[in-house]
Protein backbone atom coordinates (compact mmCIF):
# COMPACT_ATOMS: atom_id res chain seq x y z
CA UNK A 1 -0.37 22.01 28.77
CA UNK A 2 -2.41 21.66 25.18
CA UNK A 3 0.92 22.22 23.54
CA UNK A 4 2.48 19.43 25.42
CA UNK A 5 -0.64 17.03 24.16
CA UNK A 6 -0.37 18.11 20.62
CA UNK A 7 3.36 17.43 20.74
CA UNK A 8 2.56 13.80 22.47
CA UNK A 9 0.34 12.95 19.87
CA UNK A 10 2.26 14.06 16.65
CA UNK A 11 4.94 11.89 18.03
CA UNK A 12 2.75 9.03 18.56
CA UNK A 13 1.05 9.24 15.08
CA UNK A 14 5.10 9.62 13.95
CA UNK A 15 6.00 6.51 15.36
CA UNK A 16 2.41 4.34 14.55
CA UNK A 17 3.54 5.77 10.64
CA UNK A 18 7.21 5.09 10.98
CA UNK A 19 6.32 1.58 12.34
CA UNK A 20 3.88 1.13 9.84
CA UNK A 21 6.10 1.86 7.02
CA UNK A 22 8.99 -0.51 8.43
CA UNK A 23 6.57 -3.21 8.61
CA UNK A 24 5.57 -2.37 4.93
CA UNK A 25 9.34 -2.78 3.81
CA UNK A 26 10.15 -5.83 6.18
CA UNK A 27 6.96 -7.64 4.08
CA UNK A 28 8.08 -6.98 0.38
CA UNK A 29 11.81 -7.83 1.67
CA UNK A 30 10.54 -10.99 2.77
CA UNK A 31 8.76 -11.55 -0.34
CA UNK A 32 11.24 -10.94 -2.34
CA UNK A 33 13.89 -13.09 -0.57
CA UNK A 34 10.75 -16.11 -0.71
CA UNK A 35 9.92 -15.64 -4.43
CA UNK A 36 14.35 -15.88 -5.35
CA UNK A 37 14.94 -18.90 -2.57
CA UNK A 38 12.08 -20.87 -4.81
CA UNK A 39 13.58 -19.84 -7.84
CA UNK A 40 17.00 -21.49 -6.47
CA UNK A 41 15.46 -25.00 -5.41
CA UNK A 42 13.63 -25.29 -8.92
CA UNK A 43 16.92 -24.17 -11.02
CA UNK A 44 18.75 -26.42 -8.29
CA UNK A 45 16.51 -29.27 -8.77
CA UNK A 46 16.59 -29.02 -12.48
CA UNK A 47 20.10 -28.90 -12.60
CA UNK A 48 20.49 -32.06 -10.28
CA UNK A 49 18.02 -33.86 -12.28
CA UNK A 50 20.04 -33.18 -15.44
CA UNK A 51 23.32 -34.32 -13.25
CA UNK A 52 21.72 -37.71 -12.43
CA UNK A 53 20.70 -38.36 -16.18
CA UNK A 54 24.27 -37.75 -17.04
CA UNK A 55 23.40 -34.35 -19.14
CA UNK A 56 26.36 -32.62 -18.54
CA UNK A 57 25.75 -29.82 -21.47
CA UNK A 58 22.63 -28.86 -19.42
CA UNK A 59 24.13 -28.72 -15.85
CA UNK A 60 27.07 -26.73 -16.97
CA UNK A 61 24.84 -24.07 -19.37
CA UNK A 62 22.52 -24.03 -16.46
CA UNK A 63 25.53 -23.19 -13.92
CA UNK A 64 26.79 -20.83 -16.61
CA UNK A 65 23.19 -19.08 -16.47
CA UNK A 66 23.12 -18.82 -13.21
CA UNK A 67 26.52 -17.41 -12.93
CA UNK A 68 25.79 -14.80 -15.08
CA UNK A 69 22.67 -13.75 -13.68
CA UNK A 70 23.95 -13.56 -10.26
CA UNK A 71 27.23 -11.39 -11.51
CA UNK A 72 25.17 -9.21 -13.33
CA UNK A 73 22.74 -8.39 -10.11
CA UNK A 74 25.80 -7.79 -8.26
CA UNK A 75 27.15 -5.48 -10.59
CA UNK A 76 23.63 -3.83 -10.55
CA UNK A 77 23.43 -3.48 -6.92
CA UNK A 78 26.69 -3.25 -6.12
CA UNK A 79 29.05 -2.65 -8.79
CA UNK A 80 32.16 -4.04 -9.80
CA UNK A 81 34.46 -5.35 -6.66
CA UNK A 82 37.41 -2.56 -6.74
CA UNK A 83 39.81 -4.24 -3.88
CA UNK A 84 42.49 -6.79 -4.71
CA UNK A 85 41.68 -10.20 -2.67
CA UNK A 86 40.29 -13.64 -3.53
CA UNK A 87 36.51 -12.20 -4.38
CA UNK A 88 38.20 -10.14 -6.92
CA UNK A 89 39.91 -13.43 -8.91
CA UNK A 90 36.80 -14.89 -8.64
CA UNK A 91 35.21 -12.08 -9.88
CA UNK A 92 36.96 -12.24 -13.04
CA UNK A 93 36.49 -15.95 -13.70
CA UNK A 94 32.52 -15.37 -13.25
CA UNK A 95 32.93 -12.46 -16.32
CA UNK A 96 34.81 -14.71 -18.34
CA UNK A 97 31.74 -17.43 -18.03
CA UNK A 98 29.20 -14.95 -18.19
CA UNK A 99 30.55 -13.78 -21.81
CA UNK A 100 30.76 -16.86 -23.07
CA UNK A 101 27.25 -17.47 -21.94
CA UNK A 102 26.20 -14.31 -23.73
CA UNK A 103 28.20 -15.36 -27.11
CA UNK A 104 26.30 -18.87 -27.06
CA UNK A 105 22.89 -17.20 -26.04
CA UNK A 106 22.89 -13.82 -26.84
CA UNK A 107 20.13 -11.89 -25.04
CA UNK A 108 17.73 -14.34 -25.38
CA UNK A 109 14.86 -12.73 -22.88
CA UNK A 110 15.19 -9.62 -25.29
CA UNK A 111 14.41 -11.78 -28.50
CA UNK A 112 11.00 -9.91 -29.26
CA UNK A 113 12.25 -6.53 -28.74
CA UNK A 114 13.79 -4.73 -31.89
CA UNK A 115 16.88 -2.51 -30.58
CA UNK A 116 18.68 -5.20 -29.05
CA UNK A 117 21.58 -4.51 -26.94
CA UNK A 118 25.25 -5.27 -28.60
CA UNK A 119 27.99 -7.07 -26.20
CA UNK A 120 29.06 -3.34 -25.24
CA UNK A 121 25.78 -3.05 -23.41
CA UNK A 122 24.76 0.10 -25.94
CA UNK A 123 21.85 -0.02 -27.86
CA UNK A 124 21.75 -0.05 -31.69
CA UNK A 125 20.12 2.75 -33.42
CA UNK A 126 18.24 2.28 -35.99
């Protein structure tokens, strides 16, 4: 009979952790998926903005950012798309764009740091 308690209320405590700890995860999903949604209306708005004034340089390096960012998370997360359909094409079109991106703006976010990565993705040594 005392086992049968102390079984009851490991479980319990179990569960209150488990649900604790899936609430936890739930939160900083949600955060995250709030902080990038704001990220895409401002880089949206921008980009619109710079449509309407007829700044056609900025909307397509801003597109060409965005591209590039987006592939490179995917690749990250994800990795390269290995099955032959339409994603695949596109695939390829969004790595063409995102190298020209990096030829016009090489790595700018790693401007202050010394060993800066070459187009091969290794780092120089010094």
């Amino acid at each position: 009979m005392k086992a049968t308690k102390i079984c009851i209320i490991v479980i319990v405590l179990a569960l209150v952790a488990l649900c604790c700890f899936l609430g936890y995860q739930l939160k900083t999903e949600r955060r995250y998926w709030k902080t990038q949604a704001g990220f895409n209306v401002a880089a949206n708005l921008a980009l619109y903005q710079a449509a309407r004034q007829g700044d056609m340089r900025k909307v397509s390096s801003g597109l060409g950012e965005m591209i590039r960012d987006d592939l490179l998370a995917y690749k990250y997360q994800f990795g390269m798309p290995t099955e032959t359909n339409a994603n695949t094409l596109r695939f390829v079109v969004a790595q063409e764009i995102a190298s020209q991106i990096d030829e016009k703006q090489p790595y700018w976010w790693l401007s202050n740091v010394t060993n800066v990565p070459e187009k091969s993705g290794t780092i120089k040594k010094e």
